[in-house]
N, C-alpha and C. Protein backbone atom coordinates (compact mmCIF):
# COMPACT_ATOMS: atom_id res chain seq x y z
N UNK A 1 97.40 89.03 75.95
CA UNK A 1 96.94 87.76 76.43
C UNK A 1 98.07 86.74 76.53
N UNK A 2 98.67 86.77 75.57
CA UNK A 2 100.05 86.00 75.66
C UNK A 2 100.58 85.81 76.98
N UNK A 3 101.16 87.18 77.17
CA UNK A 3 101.56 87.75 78.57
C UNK A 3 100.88 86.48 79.98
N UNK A 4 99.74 86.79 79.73
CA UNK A 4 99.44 86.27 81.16
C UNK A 4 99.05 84.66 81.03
N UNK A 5 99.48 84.44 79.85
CA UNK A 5 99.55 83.15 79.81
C UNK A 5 100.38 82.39 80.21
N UNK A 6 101.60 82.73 79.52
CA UNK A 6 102.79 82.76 80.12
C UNK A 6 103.14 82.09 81.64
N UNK A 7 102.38 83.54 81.90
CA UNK A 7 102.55 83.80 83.69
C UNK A 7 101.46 82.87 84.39
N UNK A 8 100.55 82.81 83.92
CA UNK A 8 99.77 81.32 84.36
C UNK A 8 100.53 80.31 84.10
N UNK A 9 101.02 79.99 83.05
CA UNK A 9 101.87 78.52 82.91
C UNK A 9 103.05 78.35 84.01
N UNK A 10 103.83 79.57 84.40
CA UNK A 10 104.74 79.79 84.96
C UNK A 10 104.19 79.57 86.53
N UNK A 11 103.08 80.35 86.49
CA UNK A 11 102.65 80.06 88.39
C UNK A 11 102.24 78.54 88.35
N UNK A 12 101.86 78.11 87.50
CA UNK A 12 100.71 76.50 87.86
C UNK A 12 102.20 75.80 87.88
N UNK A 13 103.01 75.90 87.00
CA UNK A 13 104.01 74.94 87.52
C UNK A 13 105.06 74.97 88.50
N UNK A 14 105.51 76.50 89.00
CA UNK A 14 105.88 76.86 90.13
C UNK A 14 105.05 76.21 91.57
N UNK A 15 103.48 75.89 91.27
CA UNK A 15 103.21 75.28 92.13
C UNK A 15 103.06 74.09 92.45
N UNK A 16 103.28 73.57 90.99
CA UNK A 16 103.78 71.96 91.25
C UNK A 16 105.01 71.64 91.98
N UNK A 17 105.72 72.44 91.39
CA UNK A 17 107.35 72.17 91.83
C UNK A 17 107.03 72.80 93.97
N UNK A 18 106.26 73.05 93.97
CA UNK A 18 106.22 73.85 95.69
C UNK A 18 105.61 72.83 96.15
N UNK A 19 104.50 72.07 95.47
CA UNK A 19 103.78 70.99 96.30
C UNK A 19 104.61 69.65 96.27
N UNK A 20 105.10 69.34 95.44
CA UNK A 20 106.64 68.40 95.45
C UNK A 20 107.72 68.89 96.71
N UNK A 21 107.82 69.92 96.98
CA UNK A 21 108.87 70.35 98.01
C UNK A 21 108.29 71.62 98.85
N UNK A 22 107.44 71.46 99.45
CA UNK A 22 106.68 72.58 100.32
C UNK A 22 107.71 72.66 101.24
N UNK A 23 109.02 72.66 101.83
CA UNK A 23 110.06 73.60 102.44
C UNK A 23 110.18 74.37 102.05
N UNK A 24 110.81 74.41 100.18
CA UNK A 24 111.45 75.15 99.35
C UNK A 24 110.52 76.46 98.97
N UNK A 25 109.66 76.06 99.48
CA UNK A 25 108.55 77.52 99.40
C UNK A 25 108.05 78.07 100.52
N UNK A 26 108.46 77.30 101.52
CA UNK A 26 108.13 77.88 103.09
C UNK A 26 109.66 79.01 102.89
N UNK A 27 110.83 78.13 102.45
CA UNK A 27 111.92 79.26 102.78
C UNK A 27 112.06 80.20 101.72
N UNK A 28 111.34 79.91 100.14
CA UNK A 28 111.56 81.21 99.59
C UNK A 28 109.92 81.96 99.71
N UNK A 29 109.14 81.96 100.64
CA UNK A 29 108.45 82.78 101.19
C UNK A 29 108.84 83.50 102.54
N UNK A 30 109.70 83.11 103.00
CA UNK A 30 110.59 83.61 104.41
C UNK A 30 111.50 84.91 103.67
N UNK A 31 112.39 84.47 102.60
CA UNK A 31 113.35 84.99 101.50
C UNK A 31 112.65 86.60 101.29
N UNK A 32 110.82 86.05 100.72
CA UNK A 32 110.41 87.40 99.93
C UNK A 32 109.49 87.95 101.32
N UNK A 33 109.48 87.69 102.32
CA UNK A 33 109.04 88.91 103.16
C UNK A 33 110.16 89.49 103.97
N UNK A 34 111.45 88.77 103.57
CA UNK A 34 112.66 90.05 104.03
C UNK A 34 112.81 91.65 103.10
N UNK A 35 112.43 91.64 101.82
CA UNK A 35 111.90 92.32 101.24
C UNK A 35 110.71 92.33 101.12
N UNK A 36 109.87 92.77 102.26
CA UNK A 36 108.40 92.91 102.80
C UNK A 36 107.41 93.03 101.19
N UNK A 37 107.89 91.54 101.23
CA UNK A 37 106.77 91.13 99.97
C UNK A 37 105.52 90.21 100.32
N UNK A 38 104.84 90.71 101.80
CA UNK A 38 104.02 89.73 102.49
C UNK A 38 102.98 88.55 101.74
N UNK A 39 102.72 89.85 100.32
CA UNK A 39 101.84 88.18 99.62
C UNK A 39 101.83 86.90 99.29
N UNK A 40 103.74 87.25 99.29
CA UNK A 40 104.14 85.45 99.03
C UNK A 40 104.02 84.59 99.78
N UNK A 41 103.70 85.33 101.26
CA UNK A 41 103.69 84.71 102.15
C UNK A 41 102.31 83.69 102.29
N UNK A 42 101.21 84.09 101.49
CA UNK A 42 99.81 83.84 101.47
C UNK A 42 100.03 82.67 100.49
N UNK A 43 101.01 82.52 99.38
CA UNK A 43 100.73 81.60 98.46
C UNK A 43 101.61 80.24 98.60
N UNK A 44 100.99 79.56 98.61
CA UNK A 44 102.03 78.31 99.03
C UNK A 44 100.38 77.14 99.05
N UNK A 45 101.07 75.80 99.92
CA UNK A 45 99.75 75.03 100.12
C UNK A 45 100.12 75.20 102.43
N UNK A 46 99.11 74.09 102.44
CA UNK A 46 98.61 74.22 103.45
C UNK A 46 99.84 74.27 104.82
N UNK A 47 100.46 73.55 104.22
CA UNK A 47 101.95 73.33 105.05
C UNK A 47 102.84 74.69 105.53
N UNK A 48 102.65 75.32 104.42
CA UNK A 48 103.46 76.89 104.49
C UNK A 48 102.71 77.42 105.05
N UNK A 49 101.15 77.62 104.89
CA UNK A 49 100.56 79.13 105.72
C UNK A 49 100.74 78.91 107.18
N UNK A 50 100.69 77.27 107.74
CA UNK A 50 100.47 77.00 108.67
C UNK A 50 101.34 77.14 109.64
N UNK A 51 103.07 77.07 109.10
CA UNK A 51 103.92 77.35 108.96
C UNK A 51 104.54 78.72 109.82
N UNK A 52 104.15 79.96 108.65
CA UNK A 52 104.14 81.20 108.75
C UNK A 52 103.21 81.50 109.66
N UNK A 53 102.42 81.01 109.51
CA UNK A 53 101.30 81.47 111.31
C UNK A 53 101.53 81.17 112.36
N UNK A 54 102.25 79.94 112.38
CA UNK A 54 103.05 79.49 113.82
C UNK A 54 104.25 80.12 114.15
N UNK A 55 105.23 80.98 113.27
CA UNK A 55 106.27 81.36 113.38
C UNK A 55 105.58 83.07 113.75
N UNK A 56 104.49 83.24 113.03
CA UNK A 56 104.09 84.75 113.72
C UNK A 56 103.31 84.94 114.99
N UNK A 57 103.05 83.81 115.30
CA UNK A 57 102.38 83.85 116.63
C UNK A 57 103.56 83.89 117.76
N UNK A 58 104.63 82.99 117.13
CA UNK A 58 105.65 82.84 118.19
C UNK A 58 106.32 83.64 118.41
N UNK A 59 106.51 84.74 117.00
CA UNK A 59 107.07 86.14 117.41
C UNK A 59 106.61 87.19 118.30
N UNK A 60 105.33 87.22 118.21
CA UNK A 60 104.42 88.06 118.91
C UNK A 60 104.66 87.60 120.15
N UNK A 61 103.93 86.20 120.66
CA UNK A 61 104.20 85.85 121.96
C UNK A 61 105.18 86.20 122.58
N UNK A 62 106.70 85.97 122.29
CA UNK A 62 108.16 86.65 122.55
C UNK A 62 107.98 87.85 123.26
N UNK A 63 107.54 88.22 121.93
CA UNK A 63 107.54 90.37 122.27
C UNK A 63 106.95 90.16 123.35
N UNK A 64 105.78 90.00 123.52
CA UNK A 64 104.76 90.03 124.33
C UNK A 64 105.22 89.80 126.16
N UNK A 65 105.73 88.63 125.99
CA UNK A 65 106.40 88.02 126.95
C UNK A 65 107.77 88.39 127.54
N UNK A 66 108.18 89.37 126.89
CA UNK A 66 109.50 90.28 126.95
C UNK A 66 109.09 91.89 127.99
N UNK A 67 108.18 91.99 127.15
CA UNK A 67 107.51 93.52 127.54
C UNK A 67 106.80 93.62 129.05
N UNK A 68 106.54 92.77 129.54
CA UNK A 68 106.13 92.31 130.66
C UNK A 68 107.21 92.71 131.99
C-alpha cells in the first residue's frame, strides 16, 4: 500500500506541476510516444489532448493528401 501511495502522491503532484505549465506536458507527452508510450499521451488536461488530436489529424490529412 505504501507503494501506491507514493505513486499517487507522485502523479497528483506531477499534475499540478502540468496544469501550471500544460506545454511542458504537451512536449513530454510528444517525448513518451517516441518510445510508443501512447498512454501518456491520454494524460494531461484539456489543452494537451486537444493538442495531440490536432497534430494527429494533421498527420493523417498530409498522408492522405500526399497519396492522392
Amino acid at each position: 500500500m505504501d507503494l501506491e501511495d507514493e505513486k499517487d502522491k507522485l502523479d497528483k503532484r506531477q499534475i499540478e506541476e502540468y496544469k501550471k505549465h500544460p506545454m511542458i506536458n504537451f512536449a513530454d507527452s510528444i517525448n513518451r510516444s517516441t518510445i510508443w508510450n501512447f498512454r501518456m499521451l491520454t494524460k494531461g488536461g484539456c489543452l494537451t489532448r486537444v493538442l495531440t488530436i490536432l497534430i494527429i489529424i494533421g498527420v493523417f490529412f498530409i498522408l492522405w493528401r500526399c497519396s492522392l
